[in-house]
PDB file of N, CA and C in Angstrom:
ATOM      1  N   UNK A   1     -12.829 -18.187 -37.337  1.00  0.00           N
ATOM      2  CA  UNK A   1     -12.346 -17.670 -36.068  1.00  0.00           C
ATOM      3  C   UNK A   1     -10.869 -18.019 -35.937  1.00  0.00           C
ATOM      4  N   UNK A   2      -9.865 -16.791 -35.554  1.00  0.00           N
ATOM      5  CA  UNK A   2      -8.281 -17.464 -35.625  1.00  0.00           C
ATOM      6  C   UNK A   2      -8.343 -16.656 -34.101  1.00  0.00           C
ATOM      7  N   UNK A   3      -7.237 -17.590 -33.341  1.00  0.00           N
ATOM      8  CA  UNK A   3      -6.480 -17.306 -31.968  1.00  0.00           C
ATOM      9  C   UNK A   3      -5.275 -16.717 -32.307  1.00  0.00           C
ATOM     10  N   UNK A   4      -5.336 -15.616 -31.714  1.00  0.00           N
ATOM     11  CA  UNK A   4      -3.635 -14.641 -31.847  1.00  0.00           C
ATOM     12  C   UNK A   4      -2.911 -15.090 -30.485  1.00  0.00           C
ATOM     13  N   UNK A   5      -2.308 -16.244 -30.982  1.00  0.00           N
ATOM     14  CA  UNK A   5      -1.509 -16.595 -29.929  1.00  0.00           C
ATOM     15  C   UNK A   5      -0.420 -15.752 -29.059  1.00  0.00           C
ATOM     16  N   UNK A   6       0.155 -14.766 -29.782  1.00  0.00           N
ATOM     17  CA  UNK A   6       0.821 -13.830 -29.319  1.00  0.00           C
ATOM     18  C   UNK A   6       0.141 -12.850 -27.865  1.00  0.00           C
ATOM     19  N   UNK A   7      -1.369 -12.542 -28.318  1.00  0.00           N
ATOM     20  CA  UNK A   7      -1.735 -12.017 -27.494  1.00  0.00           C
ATOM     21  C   UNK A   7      -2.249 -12.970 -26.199  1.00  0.00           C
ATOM     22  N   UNK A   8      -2.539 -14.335 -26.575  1.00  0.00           N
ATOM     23  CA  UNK A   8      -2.585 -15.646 -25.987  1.00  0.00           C
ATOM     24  C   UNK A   8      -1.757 -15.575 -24.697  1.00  0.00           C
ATOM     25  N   UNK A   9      -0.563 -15.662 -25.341  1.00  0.00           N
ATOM     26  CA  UNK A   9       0.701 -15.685 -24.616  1.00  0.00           C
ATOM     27  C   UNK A   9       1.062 -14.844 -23.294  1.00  0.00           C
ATOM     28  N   UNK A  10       0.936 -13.540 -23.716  1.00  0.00           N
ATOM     29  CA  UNK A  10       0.908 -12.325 -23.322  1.00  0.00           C
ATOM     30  C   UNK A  10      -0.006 -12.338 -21.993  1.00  0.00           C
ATOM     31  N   UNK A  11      -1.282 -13.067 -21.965  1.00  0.00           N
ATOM     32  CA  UNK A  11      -2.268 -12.963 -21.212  1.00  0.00           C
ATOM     33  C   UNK A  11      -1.426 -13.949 -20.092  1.00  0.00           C
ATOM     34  N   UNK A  12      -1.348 -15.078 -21.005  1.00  0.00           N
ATOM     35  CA  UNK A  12      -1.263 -16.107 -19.735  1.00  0.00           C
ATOM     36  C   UNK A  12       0.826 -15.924 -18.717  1.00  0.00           C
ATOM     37  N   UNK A  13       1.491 -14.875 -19.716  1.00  0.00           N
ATOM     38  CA  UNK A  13       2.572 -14.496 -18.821  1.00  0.00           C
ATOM     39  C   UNK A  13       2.260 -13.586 -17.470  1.00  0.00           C
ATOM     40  N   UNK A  14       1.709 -12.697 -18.078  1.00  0.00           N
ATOM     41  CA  UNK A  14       1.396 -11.496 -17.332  1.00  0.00           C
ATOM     42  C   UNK A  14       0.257 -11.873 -15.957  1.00  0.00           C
ATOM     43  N   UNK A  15      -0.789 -12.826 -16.026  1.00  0.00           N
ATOM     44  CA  UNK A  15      -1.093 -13.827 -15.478  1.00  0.00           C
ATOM     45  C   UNK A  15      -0.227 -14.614 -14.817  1.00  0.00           C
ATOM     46  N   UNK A  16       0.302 -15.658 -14.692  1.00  0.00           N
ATOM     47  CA  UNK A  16       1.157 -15.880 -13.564  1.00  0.00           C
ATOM     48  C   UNK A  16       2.465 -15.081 -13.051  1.00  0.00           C
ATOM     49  N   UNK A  17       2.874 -13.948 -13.821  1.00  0.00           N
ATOM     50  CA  UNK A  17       3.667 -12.634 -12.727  1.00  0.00           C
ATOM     51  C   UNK A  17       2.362 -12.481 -11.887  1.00  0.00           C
ATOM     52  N   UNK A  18       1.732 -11.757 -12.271  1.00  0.00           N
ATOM     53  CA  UNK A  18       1.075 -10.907 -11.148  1.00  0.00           C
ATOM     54  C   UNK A  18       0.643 -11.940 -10.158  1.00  0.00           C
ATOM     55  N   UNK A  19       0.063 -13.068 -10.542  1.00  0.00           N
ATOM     56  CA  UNK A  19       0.065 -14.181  -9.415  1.00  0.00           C
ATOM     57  C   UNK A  19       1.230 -14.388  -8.421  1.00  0.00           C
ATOM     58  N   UNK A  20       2.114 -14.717  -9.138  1.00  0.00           N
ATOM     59  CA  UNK A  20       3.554 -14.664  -8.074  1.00  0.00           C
ATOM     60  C   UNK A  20       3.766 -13.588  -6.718  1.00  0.00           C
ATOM     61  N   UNK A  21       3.246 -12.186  -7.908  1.00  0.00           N
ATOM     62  CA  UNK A  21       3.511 -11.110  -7.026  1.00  0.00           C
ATOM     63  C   UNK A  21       2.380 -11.081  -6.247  1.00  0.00           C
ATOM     64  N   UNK A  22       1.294 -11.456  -5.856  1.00  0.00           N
ATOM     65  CA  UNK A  22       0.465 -11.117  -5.033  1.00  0.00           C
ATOM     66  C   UNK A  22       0.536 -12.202  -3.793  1.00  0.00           C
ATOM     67  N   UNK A  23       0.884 -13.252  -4.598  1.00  0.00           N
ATOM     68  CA  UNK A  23       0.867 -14.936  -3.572  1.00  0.00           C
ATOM     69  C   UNK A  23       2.251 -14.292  -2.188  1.00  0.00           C
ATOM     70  N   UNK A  24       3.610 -13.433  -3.257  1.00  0.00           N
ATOM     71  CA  UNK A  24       4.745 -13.291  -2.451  1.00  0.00           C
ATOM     72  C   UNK A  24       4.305 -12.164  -1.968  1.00  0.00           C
ATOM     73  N   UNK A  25       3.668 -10.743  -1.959  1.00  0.00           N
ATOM     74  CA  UNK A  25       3.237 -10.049  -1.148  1.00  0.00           C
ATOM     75  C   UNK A  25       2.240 -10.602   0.244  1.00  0.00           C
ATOM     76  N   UNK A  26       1.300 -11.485  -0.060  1.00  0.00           N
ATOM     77  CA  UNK A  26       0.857 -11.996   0.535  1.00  0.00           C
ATOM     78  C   UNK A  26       1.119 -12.821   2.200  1.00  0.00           C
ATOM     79  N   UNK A  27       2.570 -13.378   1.062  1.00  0.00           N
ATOM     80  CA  UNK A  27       3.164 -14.043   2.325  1.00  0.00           C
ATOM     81  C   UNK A  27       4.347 -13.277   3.185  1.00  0.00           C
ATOM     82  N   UNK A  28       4.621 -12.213   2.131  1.00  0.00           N
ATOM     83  CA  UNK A  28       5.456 -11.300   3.288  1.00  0.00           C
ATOM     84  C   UNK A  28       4.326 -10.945   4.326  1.00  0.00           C
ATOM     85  N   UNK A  29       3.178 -10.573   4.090  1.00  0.00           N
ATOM     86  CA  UNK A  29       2.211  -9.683   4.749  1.00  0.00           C
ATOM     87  C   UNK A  29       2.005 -11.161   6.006  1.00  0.00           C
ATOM     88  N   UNK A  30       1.815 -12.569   5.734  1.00  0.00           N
ATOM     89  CA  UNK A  30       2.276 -13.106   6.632  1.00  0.00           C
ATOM     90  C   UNK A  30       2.501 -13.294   7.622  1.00  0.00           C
ATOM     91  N   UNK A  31       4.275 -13.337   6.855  1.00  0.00           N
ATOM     92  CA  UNK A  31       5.483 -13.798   7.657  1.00  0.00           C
ATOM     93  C   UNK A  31       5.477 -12.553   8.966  1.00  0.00           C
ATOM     94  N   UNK A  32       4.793 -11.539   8.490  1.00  0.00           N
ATOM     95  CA  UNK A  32       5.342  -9.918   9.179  1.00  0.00           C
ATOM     96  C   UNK A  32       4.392 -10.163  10.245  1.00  0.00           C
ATOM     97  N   UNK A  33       2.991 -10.625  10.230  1.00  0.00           N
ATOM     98  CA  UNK A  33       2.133 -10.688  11.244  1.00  0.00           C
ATOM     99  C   UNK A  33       2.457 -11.985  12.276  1.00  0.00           C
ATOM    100  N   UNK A  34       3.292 -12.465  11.989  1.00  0.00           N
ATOM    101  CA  UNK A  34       3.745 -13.853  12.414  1.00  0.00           C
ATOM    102  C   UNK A  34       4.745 -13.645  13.483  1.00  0.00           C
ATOM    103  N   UNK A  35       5.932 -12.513  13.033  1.00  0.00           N
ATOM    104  CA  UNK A  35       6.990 -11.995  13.742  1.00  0.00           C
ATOM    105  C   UNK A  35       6.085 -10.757  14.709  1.00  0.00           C
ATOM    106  N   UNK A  36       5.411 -10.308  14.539  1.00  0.00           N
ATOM    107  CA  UNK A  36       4.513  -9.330  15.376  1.00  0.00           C
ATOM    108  C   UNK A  36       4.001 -10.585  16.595  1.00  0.00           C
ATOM    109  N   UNK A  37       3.553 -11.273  15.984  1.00  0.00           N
ATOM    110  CA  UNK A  37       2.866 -11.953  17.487  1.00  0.00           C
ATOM    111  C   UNK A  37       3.684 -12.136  18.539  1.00  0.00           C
ATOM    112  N   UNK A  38       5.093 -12.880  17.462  1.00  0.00           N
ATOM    113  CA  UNK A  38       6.002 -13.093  18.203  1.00  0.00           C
ATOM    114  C   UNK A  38       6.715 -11.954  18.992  1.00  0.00           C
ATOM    115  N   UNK A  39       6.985 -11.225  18.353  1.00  0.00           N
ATOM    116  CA  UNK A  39       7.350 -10.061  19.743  1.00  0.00           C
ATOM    117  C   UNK A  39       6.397  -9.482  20.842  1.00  0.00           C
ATOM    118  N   UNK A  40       5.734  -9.593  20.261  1.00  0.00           N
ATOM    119  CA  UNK A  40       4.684  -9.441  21.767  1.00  0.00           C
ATOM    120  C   UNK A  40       4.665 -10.614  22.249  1.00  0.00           C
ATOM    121  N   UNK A  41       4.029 -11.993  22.220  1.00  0.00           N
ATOM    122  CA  UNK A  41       4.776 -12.827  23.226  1.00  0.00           C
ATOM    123  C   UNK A  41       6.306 -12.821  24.035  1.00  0.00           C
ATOM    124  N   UNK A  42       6.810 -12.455  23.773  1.00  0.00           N
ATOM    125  CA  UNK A  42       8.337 -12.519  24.407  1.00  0.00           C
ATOM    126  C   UNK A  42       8.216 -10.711  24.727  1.00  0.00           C
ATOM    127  N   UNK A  43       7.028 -10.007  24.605  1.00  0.00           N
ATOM    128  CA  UNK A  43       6.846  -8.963  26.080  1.00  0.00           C
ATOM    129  C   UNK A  43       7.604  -7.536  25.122  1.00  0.00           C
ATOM    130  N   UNK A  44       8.101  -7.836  23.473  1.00  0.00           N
ATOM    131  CA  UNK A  44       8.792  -6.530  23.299  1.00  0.00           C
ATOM    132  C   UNK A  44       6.870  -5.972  22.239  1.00  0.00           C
ATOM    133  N   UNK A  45       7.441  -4.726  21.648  1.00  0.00           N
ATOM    134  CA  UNK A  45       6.395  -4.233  20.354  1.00  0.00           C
ATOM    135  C   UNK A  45       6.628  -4.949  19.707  1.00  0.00           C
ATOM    136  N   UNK A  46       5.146  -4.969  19.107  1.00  0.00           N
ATOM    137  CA  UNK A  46       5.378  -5.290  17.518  1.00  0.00           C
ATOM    138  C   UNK A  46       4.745  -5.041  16.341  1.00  0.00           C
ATOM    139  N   UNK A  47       4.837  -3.209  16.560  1.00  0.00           N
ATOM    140  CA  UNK A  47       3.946  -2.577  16.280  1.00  0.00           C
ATOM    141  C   UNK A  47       4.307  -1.788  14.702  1.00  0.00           C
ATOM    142  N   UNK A  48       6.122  -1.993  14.410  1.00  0.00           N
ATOM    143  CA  UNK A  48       6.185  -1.945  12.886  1.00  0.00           C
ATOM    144  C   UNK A  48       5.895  -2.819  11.930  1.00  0.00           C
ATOM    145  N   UNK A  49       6.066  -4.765  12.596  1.00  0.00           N
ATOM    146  CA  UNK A  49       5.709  -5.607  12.105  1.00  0.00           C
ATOM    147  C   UNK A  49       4.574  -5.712  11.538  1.00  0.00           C
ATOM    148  N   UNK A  50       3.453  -4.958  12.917  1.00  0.00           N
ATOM    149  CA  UNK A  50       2.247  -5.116  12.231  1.00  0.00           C
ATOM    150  C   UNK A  50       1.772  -4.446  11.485  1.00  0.00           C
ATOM    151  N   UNK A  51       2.385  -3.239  11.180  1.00  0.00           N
ATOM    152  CA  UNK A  51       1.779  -2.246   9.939  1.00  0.00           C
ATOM    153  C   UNK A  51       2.708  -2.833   8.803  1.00  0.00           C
ATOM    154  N   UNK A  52       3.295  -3.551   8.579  1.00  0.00           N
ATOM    155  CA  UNK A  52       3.973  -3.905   7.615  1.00  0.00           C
ATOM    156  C   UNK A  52       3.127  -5.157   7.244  1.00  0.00           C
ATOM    157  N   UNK A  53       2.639  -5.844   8.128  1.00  0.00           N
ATOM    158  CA  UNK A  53       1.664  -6.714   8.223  1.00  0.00           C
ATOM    159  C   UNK A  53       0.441  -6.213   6.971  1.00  0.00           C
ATOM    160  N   UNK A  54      -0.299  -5.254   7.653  1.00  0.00           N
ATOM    161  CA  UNK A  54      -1.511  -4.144   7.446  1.00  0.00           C
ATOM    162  C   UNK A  54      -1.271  -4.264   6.021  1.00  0.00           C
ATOM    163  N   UNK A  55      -0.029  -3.371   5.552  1.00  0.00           N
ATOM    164  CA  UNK A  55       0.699  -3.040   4.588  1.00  0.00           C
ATOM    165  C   UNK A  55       0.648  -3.762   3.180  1.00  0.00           C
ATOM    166  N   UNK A  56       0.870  -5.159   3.521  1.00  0.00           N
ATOM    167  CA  UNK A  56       0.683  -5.826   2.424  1.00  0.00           C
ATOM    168  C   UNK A  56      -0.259  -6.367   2.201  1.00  0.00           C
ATOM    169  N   UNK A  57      -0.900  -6.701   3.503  1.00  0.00           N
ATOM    170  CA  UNK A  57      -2.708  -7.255   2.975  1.00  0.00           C
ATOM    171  C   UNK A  57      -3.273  -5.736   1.784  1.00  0.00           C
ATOM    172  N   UNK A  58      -2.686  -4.941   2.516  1.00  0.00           N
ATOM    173  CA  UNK A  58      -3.609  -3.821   1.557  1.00  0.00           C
ATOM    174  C   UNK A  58      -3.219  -4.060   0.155  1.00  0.00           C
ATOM    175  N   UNK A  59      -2.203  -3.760  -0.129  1.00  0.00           N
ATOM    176  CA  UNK A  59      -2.174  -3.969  -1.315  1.00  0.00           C
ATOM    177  C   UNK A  59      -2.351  -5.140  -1.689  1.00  0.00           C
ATOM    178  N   UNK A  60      -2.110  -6.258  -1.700  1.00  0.00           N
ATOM    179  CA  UNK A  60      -2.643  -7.423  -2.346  1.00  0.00           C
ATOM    180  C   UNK A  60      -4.283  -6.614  -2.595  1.00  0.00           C
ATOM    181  N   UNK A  61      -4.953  -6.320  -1.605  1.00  0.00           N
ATOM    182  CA  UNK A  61      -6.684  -5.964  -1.709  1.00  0.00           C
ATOM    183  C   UNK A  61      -6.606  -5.003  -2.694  1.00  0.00           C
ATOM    184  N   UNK A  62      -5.615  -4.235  -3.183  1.00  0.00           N
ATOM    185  CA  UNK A  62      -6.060  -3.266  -4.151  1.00  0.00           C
ATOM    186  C   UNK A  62      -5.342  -3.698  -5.278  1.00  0.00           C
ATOM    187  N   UNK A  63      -4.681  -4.784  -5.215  1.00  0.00           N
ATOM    188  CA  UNK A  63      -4.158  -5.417  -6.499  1.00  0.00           C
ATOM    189  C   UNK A  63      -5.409  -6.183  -7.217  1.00  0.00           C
ATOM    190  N   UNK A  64      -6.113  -6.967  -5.847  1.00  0.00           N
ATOM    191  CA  UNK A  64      -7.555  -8.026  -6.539  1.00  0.00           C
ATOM    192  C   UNK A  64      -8.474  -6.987  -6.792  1.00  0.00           C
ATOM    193  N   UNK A  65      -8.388  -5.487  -6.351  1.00  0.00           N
ATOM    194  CA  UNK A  65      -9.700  -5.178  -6.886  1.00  0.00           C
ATOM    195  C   UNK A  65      -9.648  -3.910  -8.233  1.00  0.00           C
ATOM    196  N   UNK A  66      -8.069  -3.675  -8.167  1.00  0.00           N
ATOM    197  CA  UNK A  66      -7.888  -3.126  -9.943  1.00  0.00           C
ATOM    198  C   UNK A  66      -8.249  -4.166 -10.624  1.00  0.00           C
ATOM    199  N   UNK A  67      -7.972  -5.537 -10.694  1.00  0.00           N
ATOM    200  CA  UNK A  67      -8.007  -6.712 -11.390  1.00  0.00           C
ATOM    201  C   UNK A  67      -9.905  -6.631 -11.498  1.00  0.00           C
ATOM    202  N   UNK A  68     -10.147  -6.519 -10.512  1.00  0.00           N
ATOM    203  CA  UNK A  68     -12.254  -6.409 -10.824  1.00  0.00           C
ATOM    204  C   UNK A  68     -12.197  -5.818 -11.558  1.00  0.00           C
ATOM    205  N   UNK A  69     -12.073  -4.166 -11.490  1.00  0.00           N
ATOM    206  CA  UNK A  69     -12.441  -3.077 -12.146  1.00  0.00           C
ATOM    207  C   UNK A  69     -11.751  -3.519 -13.743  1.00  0.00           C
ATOM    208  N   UNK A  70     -11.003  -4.316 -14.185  1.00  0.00           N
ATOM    209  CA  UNK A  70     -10.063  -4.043 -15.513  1.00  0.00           C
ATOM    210  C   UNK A  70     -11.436  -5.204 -15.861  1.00  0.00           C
ATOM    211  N   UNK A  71     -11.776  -6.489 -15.425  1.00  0.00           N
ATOM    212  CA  UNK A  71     -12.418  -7.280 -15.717  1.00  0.00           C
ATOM    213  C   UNK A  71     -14.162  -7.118 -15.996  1.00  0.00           C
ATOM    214  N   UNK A  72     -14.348  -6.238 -14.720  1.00  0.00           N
ATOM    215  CA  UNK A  72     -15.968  -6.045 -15.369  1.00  0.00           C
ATOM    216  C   UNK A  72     -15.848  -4.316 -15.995  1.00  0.00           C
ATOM    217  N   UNK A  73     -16.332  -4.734 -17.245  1.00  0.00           N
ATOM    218  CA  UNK A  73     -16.899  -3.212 -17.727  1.00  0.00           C
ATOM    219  C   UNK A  73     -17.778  -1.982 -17.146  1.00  0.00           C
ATOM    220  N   UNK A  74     -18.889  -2.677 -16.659  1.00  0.00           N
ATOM    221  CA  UNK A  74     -19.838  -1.909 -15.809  1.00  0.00           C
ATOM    222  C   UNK A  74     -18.794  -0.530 -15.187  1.00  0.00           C
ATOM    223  N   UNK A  75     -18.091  -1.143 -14.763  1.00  0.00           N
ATOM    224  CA  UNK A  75     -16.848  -0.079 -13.700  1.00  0.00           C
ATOM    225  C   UNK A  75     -16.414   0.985 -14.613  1.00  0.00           C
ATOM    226  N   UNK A  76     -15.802   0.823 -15.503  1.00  0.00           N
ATOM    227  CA  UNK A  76     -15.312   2.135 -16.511  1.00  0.00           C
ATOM    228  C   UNK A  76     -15.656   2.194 -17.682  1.00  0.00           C
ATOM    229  N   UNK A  77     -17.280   2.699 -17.844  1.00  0.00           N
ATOM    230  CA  UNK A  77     -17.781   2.761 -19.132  1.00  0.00           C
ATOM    231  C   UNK A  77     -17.565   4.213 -19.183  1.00  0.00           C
TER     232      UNK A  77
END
């Protein structure tokens, strides 16, 4: 049995990008629902915040669930 470290490699880069990118989408999606509250407390909208809010939870959710579908086979036989 030999390990192709190359492809090793490959896994575990591409693996913490997409981590980064979902952790920092994440927290924009956040920061955005955070500034939404806040304008409605202080009485203005904050009704682009919160679809920007919306916005990135979604995608993070369709980032974790391409990541299912690539992981279990069942999905695209």
């Amino acid at each position: 049995m030999t390990i192709d470290w190359g492809a090793l490699g490959v896994v575990a880069i591409v693996t913490i990008a997409v981590t980064v990118v979902v952790v920092g989408i994440y927290a924009i999606g956040v920061g955005a629902a955070n500034v939404a509250d806040g304008r409605v407390a202080a009485g203005q909208r904050g009704g682009a915040a919160r679809f920007a809010s919306a916005l990135c939870m979604g995608v993070c959710a369709l980032i974790v669930l391409f990541g299912l579908w690539l992981i279990i086979p069942y999905f695209h036989q």
